[in-house]
N, C-alpha and C. Protein backbone atom coordinates (compact mmCIF):
# COMPACT_ATOMS: atom_id res chain seq x y z
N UNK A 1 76.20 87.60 95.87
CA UNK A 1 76.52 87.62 94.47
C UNK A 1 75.30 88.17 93.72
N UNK A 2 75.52 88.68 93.19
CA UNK A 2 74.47 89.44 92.11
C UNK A 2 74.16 89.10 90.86
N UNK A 3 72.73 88.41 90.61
CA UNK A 3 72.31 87.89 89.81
C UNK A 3 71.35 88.09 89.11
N UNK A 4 70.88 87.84 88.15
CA UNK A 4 69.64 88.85 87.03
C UNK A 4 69.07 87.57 87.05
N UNK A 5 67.44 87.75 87.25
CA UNK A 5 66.47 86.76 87.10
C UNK A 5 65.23 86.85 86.94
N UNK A 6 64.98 86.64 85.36
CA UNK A 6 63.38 87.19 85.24
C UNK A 6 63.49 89.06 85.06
N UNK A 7 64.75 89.34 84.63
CA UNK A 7 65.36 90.57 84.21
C UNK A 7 65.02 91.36 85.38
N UNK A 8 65.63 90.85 86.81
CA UNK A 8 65.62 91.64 87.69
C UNK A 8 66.47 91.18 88.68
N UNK A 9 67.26 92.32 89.21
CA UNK A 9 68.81 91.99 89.68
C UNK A 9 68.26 91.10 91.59
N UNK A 10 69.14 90.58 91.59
CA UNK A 10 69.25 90.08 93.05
C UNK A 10 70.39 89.53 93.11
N UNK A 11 70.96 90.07 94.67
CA UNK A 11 72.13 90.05 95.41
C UNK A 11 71.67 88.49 96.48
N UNK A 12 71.90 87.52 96.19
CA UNK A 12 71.90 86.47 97.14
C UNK A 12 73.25 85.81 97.31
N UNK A 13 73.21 85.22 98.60
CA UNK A 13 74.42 84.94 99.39
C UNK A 13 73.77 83.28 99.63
N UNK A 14 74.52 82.81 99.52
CA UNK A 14 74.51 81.00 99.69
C UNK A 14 73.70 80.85 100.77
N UNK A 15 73.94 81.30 102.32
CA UNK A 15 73.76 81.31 103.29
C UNK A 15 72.15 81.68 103.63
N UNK A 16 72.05 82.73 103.07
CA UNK A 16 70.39 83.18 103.13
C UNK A 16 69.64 82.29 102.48
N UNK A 17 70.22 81.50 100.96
CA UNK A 17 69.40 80.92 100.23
C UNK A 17 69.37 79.46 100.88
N UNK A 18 70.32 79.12 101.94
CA UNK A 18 70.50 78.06 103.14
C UNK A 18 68.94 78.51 103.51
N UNK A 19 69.27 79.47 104.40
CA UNK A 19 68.37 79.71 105.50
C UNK A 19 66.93 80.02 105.15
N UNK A 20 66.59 80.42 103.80
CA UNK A 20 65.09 80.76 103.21
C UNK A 20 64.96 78.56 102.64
N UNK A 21 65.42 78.37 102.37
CA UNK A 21 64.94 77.11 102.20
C UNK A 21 64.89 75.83 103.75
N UNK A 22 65.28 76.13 104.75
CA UNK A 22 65.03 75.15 105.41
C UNK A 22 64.08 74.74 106.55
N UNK A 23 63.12 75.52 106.59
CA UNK A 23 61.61 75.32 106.98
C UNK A 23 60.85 74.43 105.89
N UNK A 24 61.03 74.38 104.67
CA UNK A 24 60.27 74.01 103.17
C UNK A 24 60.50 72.89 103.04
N UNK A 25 59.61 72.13 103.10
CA UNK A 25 59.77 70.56 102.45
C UNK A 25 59.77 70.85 101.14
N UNK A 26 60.72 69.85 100.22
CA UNK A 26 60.88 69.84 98.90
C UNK A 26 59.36 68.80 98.21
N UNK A 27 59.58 69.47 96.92
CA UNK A 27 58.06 68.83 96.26
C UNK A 27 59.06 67.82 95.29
N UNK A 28 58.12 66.63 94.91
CA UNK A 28 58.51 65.73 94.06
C UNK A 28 59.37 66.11 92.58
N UNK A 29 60.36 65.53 92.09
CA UNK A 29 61.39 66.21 91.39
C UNK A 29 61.06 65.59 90.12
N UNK A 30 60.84 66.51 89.30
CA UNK A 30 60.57 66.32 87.76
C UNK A 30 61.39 66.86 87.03
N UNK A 31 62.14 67.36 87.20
CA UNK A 31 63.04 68.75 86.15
C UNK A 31 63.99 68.72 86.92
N UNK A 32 65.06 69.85 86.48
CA UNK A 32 66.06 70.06 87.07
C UNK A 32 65.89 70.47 88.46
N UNK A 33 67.06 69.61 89.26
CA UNK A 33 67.06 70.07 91.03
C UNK A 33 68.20 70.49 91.46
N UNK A 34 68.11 70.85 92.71
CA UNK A 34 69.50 71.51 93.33
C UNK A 34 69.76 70.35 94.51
N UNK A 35 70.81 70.61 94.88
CA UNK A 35 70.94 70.06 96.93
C UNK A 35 71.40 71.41 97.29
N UNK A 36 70.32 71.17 98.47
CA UNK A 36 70.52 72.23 99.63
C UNK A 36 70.77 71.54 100.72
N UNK A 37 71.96 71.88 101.36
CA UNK A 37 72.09 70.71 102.96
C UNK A 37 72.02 69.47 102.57
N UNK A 38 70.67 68.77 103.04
CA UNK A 38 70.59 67.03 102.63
C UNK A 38 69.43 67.22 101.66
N UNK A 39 68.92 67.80 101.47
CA UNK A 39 67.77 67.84 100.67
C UNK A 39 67.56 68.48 99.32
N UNK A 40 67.21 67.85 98.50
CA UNK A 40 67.21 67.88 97.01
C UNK A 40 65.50 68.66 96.64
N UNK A 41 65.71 69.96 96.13
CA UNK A 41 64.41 70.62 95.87
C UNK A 41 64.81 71.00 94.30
N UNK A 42 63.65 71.11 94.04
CA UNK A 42 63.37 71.03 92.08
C UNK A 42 63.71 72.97 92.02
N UNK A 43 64.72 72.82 91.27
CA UNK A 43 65.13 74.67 90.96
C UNK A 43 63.90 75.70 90.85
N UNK A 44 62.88 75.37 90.56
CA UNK A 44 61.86 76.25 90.41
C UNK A 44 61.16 76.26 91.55
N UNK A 45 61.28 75.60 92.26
CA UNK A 45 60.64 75.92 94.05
C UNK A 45 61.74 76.80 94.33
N UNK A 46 62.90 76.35 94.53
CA UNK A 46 64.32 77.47 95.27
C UNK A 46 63.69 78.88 94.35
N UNK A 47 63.32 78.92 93.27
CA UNK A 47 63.03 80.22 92.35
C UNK A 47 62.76 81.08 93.35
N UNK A 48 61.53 80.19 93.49
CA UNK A 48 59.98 80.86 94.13
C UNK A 48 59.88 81.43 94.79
N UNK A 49 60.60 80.50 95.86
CA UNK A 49 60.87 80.75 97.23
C UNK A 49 62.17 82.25 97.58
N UNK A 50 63.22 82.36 96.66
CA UNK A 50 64.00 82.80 96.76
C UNK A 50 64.07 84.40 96.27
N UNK A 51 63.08 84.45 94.85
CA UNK A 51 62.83 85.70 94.45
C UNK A 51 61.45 86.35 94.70
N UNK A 52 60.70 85.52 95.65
CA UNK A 52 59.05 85.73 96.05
C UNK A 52 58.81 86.05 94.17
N UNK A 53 59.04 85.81 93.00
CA UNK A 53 58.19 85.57 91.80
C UNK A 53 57.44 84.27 91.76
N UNK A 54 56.40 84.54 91.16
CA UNK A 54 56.16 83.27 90.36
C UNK A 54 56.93 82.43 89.46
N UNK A 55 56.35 80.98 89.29
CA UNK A 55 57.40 80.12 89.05
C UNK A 55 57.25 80.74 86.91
N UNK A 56 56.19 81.32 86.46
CA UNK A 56 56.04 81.23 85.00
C UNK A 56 57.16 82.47 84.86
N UNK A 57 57.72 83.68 85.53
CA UNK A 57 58.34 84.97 85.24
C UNK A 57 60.00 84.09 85.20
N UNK A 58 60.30 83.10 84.82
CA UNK A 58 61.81 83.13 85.12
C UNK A 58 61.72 81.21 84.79
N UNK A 59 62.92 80.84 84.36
CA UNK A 59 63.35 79.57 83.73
C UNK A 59 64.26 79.01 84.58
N UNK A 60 64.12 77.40 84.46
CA UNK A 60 64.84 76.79 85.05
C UNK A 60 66.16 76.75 85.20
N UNK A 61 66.36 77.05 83.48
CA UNK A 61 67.89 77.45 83.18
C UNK A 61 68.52 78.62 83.77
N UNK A 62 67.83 79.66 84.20
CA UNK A 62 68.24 80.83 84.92
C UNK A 62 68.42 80.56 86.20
N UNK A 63 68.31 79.77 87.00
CA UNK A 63 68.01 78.94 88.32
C UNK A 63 69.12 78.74 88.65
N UNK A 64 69.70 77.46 87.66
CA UNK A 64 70.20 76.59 87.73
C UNK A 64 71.86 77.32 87.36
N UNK A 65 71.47 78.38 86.89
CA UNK A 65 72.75 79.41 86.39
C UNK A 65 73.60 80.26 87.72
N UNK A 66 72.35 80.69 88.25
CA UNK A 66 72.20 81.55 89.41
C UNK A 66 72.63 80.99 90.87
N UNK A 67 71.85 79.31 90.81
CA UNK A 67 72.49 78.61 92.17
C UNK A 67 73.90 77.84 92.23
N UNK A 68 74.44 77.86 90.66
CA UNK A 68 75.76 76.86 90.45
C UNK A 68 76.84 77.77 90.86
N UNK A 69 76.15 79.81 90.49
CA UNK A 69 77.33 80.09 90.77
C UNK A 69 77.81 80.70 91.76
N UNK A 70 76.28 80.73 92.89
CA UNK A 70 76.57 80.35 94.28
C UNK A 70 77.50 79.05 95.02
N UNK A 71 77.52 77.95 94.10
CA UNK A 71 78.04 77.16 94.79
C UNK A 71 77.59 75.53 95.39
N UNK A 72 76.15 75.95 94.80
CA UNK A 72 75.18 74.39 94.93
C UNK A 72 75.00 73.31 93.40
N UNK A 73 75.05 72.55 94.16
CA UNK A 73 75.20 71.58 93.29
C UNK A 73 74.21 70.73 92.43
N UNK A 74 73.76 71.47 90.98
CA UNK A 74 72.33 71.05 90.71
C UNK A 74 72.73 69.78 89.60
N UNK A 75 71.53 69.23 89.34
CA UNK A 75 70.97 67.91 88.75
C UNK A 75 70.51 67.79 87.87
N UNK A 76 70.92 67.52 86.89
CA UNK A 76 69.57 67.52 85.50
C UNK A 76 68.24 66.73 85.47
N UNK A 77 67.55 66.44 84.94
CA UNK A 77 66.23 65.71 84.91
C UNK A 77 66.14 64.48 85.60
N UNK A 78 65.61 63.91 86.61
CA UNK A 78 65.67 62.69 86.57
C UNK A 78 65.42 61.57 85.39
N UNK A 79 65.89 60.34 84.78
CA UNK A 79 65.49 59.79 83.91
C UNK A 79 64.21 59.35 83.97
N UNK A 80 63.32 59.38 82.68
CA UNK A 80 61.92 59.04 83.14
C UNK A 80 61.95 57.17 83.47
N UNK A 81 61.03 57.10 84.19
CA UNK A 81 60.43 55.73 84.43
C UNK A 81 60.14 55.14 83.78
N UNK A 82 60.73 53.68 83.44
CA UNK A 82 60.77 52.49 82.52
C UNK A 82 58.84 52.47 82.27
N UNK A 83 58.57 52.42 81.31
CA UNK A 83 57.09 52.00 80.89
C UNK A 83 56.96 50.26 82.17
N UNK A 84 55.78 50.14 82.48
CA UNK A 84 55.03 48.57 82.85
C UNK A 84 54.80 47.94 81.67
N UNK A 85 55.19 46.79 81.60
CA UNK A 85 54.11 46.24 80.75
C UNK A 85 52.90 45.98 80.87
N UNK A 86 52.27 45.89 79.80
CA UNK A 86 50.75 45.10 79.98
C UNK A 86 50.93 43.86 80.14
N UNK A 87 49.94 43.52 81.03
CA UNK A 87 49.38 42.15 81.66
C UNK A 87 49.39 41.42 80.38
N UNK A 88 49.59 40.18 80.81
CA UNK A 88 49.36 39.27 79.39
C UNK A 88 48.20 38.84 79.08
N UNK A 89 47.61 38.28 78.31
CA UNK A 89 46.15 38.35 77.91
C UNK A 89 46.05 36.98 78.03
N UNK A 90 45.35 36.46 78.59
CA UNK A 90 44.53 35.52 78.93
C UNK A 90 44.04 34.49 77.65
N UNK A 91 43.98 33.40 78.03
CA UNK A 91 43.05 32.75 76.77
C UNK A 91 42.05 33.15 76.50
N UNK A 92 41.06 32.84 75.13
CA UNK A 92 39.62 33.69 74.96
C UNK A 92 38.66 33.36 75.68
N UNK A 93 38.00 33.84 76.13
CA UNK A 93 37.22 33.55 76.91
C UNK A 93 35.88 32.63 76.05
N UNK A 94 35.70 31.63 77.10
CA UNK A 94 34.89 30.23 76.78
C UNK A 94 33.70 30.17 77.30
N UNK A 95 32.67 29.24 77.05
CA UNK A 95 31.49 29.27 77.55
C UNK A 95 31.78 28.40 78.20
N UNK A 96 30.41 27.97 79.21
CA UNK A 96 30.59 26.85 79.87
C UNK A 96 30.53 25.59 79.57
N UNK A 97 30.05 25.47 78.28
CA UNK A 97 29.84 23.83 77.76
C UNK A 97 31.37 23.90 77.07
N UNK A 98 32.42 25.59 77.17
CA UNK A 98 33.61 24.74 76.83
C UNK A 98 33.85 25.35 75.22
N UNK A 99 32.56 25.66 74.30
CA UNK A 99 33.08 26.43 72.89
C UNK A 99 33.51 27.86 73.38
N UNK A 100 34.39 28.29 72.50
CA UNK A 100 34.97 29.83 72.16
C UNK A 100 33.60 30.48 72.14
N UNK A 101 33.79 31.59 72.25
CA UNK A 101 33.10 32.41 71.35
C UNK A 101 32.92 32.64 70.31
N UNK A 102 32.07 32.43 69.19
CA UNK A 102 31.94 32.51 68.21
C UNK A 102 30.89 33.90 68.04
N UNK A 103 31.98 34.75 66.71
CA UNK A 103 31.08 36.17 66.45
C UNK A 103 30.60 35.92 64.95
């Protein structure tokens, strides 16, 4: 299928974009991802990997345009991670005969 990316045409076939991704371990997923086989890689690695460009010449959204209409099944953002709370704070700290601190 023939696709424009980073305003430059490429003819990719599901199968090749199979076969160029499965030597590649996937990197940790921040943004939009795809599944390939069993494995879930962030659209801008498949980019990379797929048009030998760099990841800054071309958008996620173009990716994600390009691999859906191959036929893979991409992901939007993962939701970010609930904040920790902070530790709870302690009583004030005392001297040893037992008074506060006094400032």
């Amino acid at each position: 299928m023939r696709c424009v990316i980073a305003r430059f045409p490429f003819d990719l076939i599901k199968s090749e974009v199979e076969q160029s991704m499965s030597g590649i371990s996937p990197e940790p997923v921040t943004g939009v991802s795809v599944s390939i086989g069993r494995r879930v890689y962030p659209v801008m690695q498949v980019g990379e990997v797929i048009t030998k460009q760099d990841r800054r010449d071309f958008t996620s959204g173009e990716m994600r345009r390009a691999l859906t209409r191959l036929g893979f099944t991409c992901h939007d953002a993962p939701p970010p991670a609930p904040a920790t709370p902070a530790p709870a704070t302690s009583a004030p700290a005392t001297r040893a005969d037992g008074d506060a601190w006094r400032w």
